[in-house]
PDB file of N, CA and C in Angstrom:
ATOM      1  N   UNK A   1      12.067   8.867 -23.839  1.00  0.00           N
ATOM      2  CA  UNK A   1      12.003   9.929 -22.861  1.00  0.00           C
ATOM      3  C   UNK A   1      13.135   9.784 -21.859  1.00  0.00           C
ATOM      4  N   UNK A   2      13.355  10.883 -21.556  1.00  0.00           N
ATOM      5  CA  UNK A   2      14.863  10.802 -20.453  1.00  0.00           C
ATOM      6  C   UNK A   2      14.315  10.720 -19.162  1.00  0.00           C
ATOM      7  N   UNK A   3      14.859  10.407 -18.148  1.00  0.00           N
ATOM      8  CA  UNK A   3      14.495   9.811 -16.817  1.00  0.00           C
ATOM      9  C   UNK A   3      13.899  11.058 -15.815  1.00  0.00           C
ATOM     10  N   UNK A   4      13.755  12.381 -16.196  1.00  0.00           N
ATOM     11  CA  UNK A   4      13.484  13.390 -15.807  1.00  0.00           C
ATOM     12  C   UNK A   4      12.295  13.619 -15.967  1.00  0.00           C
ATOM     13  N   UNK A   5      12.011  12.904 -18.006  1.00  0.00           N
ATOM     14  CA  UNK A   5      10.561  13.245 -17.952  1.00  0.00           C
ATOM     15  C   UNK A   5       9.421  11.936 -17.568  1.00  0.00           C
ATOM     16  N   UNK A   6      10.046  10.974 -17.407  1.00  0.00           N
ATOM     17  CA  UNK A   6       9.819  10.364 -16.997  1.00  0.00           C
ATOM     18  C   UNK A   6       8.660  10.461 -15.665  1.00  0.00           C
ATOM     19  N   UNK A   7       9.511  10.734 -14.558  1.00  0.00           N
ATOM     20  CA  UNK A   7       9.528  11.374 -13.421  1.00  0.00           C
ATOM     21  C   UNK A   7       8.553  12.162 -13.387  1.00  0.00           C
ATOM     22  N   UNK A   8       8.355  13.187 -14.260  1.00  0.00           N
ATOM     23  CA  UNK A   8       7.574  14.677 -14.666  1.00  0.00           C
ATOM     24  C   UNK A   8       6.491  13.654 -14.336  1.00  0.00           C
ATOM     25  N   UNK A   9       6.030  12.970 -15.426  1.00  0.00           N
ATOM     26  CA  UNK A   9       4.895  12.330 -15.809  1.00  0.00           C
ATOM     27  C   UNK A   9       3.669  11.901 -14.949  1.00  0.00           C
ATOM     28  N   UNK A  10       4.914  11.093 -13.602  1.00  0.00           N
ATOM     29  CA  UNK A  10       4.424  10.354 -12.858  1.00  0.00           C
ATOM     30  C   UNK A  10       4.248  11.978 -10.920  1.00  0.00           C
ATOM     31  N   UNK A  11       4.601  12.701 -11.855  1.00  0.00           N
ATOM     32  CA  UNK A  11       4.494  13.852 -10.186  1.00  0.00           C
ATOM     33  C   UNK A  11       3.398  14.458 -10.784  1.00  0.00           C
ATOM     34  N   UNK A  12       2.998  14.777 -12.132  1.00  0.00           N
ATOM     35  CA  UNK A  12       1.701  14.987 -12.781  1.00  0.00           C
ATOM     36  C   UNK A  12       0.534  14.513 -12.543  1.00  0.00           C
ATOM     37  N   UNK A  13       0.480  13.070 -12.707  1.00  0.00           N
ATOM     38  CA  UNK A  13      -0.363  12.193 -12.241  1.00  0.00           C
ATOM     39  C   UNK A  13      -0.682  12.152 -10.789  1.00  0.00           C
ATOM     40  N   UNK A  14      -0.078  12.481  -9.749  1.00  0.00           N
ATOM     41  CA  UNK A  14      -0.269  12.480  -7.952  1.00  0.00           C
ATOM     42  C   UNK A  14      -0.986  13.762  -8.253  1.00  0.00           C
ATOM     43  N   UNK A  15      -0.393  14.789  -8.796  1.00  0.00           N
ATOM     44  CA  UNK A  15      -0.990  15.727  -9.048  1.00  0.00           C
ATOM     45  C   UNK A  15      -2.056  15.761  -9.418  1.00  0.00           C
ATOM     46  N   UNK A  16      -2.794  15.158 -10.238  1.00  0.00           N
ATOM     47  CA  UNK A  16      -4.116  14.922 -11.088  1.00  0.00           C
ATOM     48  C   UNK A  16      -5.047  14.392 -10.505  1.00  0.00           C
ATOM     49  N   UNK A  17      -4.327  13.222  -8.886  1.00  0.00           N
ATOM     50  CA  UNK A  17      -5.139  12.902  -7.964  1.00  0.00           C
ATOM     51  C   UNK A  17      -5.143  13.782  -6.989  1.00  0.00           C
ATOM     52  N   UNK A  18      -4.213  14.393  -6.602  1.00  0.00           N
ATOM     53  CA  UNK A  18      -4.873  15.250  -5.165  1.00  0.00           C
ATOM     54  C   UNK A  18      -5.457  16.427  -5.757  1.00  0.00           C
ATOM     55  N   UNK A  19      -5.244  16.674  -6.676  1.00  0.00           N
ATOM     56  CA  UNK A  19      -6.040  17.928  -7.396  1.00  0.00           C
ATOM     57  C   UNK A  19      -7.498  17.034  -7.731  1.00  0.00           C
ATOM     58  N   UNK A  20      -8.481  16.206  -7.693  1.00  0.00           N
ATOM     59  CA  UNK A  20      -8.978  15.515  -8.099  1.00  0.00           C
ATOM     60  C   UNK A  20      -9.929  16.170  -9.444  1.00  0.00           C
ATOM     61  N   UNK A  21      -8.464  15.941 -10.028  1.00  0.00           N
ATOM     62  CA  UNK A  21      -8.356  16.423 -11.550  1.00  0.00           C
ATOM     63  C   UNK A  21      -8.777  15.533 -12.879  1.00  0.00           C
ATOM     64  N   UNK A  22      -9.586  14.750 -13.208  1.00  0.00           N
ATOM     65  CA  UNK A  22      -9.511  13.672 -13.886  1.00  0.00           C
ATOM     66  C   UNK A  22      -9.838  14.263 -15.337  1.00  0.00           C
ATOM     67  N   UNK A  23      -9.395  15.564 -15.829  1.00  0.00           N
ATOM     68  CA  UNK A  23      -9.548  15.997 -17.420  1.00  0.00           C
ATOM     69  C   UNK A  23      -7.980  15.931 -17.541  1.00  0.00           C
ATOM     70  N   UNK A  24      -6.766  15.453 -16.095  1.00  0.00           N
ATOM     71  CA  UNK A  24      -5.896  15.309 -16.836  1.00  0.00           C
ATOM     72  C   UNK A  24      -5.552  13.925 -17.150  1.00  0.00           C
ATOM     73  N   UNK A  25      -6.071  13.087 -16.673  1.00  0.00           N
ATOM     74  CA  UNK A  25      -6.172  11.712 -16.911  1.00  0.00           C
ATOM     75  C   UNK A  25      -6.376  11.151 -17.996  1.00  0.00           C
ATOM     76  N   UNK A  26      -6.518  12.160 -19.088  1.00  0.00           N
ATOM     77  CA  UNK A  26      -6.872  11.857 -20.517  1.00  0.00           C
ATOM     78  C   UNK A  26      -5.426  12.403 -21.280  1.00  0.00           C
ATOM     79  N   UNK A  27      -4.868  12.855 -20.588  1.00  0.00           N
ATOM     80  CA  UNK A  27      -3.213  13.236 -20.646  1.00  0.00           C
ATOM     81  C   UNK A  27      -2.081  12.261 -20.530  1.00  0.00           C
ATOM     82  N   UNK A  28      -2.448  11.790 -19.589  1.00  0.00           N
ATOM     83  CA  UNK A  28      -1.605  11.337 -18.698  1.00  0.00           C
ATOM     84  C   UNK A  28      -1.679   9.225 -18.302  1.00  0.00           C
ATOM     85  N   UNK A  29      -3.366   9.022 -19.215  1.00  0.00           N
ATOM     86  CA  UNK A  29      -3.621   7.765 -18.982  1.00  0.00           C
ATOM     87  C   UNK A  29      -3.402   7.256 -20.794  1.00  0.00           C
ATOM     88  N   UNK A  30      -2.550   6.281 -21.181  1.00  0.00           N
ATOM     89  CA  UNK A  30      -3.343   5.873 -22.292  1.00  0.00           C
ATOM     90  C   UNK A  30      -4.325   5.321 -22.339  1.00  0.00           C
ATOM     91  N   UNK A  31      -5.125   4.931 -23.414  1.00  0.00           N
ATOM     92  CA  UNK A  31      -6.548   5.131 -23.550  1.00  0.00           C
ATOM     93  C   UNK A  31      -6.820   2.978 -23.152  1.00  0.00           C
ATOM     94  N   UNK A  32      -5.550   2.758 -23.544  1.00  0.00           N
ATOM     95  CA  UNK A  32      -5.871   1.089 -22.839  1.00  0.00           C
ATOM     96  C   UNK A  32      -5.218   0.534 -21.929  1.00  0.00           C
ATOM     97  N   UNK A  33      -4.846   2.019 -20.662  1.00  0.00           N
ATOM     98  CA  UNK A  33      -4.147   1.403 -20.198  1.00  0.00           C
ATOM     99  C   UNK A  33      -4.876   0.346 -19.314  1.00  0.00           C
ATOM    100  N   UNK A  34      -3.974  -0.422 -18.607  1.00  0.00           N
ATOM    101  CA  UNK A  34      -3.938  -1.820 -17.915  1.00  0.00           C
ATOM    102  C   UNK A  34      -3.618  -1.748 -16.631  1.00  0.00           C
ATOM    103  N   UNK A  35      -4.306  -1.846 -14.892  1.00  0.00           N
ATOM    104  CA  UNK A  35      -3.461  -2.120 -13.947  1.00  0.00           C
ATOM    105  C   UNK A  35      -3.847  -3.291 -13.372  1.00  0.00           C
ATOM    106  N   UNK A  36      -2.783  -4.058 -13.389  1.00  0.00           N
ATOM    107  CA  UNK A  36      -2.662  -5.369 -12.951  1.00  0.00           C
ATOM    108  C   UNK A  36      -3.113  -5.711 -11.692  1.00  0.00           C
ATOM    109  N   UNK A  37      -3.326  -4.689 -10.872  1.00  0.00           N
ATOM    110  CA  UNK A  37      -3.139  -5.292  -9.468  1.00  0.00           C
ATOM    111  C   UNK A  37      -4.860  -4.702  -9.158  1.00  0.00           C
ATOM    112  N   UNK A  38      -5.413  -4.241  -9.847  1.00  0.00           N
ATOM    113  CA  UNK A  38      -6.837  -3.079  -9.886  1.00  0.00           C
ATOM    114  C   UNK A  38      -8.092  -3.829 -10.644  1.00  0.00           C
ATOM    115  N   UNK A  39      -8.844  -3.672 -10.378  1.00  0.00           N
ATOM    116  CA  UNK A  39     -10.142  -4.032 -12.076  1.00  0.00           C
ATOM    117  C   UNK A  39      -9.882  -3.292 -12.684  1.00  0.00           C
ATOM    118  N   UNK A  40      -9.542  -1.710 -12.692  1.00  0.00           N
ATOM    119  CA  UNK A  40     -10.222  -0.726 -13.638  1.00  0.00           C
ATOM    120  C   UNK A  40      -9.023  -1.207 -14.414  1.00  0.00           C
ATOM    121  N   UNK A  41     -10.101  -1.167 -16.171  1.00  0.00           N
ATOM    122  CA  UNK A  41      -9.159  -1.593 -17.192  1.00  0.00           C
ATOM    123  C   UNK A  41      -9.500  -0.031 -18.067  1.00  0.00           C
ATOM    124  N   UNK A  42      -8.091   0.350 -18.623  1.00  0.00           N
ATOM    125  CA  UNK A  42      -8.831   1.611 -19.719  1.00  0.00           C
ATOM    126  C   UNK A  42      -9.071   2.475 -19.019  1.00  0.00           C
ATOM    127  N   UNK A  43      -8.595   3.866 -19.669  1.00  0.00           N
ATOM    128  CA  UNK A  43      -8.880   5.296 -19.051  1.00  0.00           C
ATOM    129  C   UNK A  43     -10.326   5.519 -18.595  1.00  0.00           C
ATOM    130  N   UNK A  44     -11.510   4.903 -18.997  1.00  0.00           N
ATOM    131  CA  UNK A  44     -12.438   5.395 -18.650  1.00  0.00           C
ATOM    132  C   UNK A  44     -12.770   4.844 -17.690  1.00  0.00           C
ATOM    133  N   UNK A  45     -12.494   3.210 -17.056  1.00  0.00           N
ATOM    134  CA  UNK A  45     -12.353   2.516 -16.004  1.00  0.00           C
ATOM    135  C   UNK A  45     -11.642   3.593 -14.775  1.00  0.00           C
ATOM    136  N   UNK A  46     -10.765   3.702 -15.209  1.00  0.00           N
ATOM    137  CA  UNK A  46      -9.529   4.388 -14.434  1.00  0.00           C
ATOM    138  C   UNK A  46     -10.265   5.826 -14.029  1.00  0.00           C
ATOM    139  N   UNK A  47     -11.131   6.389 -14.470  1.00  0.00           N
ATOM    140  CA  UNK A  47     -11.668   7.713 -14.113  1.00  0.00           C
ATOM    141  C   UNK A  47     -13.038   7.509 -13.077  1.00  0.00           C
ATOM    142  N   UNK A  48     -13.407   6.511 -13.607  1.00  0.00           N
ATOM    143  CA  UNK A  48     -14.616   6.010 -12.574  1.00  0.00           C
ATOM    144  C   UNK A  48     -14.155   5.443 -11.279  1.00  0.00           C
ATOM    145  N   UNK A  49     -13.009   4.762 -11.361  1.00  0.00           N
ATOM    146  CA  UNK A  49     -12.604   4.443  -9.950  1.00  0.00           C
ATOM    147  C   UNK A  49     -12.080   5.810  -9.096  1.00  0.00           C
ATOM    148  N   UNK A  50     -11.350   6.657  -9.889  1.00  0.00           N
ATOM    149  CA  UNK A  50     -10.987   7.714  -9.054  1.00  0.00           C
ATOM    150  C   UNK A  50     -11.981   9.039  -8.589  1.00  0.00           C
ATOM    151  N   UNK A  51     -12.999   8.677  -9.606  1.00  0.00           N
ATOM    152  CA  UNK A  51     -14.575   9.381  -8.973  1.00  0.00           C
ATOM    153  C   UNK A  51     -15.117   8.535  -7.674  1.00  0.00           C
ATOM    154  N   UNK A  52     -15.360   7.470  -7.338  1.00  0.00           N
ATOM    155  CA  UNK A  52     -15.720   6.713  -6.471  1.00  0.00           C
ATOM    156  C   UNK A  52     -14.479   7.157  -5.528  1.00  0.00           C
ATOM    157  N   UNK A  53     -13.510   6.899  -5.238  1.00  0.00           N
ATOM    158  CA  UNK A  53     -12.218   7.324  -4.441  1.00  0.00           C
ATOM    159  C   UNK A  53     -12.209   8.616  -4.050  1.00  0.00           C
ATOM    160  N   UNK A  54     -12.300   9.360  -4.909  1.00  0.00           N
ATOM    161  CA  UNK A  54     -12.445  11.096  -4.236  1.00  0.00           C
ATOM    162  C   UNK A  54     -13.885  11.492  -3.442  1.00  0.00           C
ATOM    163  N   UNK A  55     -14.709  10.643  -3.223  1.00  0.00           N
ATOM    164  CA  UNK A  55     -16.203  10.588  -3.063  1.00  0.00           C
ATOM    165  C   UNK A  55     -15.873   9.573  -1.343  1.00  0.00           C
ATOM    166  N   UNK A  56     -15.068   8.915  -1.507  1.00  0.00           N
ATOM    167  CA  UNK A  56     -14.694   8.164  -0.370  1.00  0.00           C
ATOM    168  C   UNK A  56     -14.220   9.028   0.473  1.00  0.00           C
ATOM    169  N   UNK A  57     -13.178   9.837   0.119  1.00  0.00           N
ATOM    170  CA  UNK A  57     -11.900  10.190   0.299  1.00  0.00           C
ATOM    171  C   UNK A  57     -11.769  11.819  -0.182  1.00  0.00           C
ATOM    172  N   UNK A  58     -12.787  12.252   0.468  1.00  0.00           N
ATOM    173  CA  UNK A  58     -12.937  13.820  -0.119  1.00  0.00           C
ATOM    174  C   UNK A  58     -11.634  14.583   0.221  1.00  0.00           C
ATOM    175  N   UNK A  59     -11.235  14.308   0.828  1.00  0.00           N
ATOM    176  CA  UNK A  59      -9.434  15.063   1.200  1.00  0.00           C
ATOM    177  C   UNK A  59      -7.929  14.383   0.938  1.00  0.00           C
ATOM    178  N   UNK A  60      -8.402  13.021  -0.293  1.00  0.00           N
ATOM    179  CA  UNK A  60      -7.641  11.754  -0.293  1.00  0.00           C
ATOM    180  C   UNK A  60      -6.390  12.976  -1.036  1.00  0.00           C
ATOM    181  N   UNK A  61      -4.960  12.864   0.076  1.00  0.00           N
ATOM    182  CA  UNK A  61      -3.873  13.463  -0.855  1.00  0.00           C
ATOM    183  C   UNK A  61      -2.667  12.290  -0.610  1.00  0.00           C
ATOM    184  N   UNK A  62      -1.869  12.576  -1.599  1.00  0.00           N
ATOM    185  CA  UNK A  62      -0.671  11.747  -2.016  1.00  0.00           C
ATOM    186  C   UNK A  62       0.507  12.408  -1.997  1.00  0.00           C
ATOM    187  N   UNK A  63       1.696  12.425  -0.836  1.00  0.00           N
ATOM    188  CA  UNK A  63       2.900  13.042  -1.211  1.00  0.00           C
ATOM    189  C   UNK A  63       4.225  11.929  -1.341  1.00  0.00           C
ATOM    190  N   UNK A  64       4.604  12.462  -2.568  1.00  0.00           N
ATOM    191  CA  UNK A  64       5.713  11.392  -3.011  1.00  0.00           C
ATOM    192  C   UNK A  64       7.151  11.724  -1.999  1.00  0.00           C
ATOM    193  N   UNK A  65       7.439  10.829  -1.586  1.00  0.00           N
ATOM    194  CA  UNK A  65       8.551  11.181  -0.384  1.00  0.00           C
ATOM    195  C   UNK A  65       9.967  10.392  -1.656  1.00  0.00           C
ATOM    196  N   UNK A  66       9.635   9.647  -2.190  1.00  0.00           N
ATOM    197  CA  UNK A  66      11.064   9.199  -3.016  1.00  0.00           C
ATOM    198  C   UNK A  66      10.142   9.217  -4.642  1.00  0.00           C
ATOM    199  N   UNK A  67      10.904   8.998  -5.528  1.00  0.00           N
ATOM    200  CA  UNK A  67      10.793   8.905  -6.786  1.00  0.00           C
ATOM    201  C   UNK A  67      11.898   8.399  -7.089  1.00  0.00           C
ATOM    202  N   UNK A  68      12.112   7.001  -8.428  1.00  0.00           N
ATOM    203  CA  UNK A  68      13.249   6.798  -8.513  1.00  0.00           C
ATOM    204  C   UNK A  68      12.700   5.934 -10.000  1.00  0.00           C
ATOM    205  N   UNK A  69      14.041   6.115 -10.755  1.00  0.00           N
ATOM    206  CA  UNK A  69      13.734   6.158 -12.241  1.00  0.00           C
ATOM    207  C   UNK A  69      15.060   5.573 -12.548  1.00  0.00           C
ATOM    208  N   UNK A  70      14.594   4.309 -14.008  1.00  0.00           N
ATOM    209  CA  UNK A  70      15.886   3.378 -14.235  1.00  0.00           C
ATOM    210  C   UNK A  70      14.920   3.270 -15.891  1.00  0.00           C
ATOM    211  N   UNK A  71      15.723   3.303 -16.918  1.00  0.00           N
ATOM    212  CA  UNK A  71      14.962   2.861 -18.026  1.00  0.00           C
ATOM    213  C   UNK A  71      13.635   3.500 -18.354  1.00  0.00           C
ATOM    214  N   UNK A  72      12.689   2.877 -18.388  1.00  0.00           N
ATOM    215  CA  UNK A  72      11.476   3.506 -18.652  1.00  0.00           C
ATOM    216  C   UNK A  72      10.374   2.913 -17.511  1.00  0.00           C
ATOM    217  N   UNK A  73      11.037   2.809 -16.449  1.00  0.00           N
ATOM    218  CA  UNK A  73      10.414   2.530 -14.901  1.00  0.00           C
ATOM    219  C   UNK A  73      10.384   3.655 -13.930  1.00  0.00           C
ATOM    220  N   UNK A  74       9.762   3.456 -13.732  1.00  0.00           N
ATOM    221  CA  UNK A  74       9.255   4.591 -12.351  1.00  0.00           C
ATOM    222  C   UNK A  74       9.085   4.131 -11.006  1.00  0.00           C
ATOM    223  N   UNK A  75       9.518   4.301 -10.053  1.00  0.00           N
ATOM    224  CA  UNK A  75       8.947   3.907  -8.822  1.00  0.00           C
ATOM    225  C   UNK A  75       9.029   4.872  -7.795  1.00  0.00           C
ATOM    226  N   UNK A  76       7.898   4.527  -6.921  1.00  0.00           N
ATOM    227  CA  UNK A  76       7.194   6.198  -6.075  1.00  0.00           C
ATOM    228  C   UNK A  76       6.970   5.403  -4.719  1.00  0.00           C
ATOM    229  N   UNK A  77       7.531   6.336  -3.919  1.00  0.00           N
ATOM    230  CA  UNK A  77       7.099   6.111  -2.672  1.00  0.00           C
ATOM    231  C   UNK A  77       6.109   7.162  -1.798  1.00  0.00           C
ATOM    232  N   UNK A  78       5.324   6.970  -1.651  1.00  0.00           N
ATOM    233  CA  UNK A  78       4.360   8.175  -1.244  1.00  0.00           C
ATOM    234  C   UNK A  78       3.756   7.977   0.271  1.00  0.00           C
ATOM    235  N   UNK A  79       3.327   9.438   0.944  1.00  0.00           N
ATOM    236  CA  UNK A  79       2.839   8.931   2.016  1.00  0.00           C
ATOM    237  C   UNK A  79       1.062   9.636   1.669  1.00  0.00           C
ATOM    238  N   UNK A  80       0.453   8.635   2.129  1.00  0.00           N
ATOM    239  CA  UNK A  80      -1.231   8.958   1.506  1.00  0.00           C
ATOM    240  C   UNK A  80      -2.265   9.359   2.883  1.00  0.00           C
ATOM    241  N   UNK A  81      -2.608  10.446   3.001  1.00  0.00           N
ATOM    242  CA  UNK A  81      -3.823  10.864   4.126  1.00  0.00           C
ATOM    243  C   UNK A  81      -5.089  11.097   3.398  1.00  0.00           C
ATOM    244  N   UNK A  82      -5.929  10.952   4.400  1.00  0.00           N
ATOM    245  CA  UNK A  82      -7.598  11.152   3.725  1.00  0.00           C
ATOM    246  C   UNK A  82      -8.419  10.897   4.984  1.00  0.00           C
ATOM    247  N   UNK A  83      -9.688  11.173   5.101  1.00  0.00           N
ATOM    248  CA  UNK A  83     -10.347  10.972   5.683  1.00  0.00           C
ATOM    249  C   UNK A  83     -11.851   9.867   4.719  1.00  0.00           C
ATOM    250  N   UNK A  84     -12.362   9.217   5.366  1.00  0.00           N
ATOM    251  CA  UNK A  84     -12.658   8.766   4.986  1.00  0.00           C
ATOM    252  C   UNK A  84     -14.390   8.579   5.474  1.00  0.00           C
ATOM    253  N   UNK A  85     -14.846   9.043   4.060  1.00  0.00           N
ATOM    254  CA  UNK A  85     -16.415   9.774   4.333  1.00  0.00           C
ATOM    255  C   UNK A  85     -17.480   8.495   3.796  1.00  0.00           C
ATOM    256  N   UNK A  86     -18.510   8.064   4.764  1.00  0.00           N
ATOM    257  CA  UNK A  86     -19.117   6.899   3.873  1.00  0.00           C
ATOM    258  C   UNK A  86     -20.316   7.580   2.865  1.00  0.00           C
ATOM    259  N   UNK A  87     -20.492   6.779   1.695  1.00  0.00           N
ATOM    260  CA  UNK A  87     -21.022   6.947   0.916  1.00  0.00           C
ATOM    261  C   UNK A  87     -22.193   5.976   0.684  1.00  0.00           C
ATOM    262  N   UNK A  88     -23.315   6.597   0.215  1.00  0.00           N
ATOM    263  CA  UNK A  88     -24.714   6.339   0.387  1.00  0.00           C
ATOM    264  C   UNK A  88     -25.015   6.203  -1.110  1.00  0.00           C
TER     265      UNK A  88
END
């Protein structure tokens, strides 16, 4: 993929969260994916955390202020607002 679509991929995905969109997450996640720094392992991990998060975070939005692309790397700089609603 060229560094454009790259890019696409990952403004899709912010998208998929402030839209709290998670039928595109089956698009956009492979099915094993892995985040290292997270528990959720696997798209279906990955959809349950962002159900719990939008439930936190009923207005949780993400705007990418940089994007920057080398190889098949991505890196995003975003600024993130939400309010933050407790859950029962």
């Amino acid at each position: 993929m060229s560094l454009e679509e790259n890019k696409a991929i990952i403004r899709r995905l912010y998208e998929a969260y402030n839209e709290q969109n998670l039928a595109l997450f089956d698009e956009l996640y492979a099915p094993d994916y892995v985040n290292p720094t997270l528990q959720p392992q696997g798209l279906e991990d990955a959809k349950q955390f962002a159900t719990v998060l939008f439930k936190g975070f009923p207005d949780w939005h993400e705007t990418i202020e940089d994007i920057i692309a080398e190889g098949d790397k991505v890196c995003v700089r975003v600024k993130l607002t939400g309010t933050h609603r407790r859950v029962s």
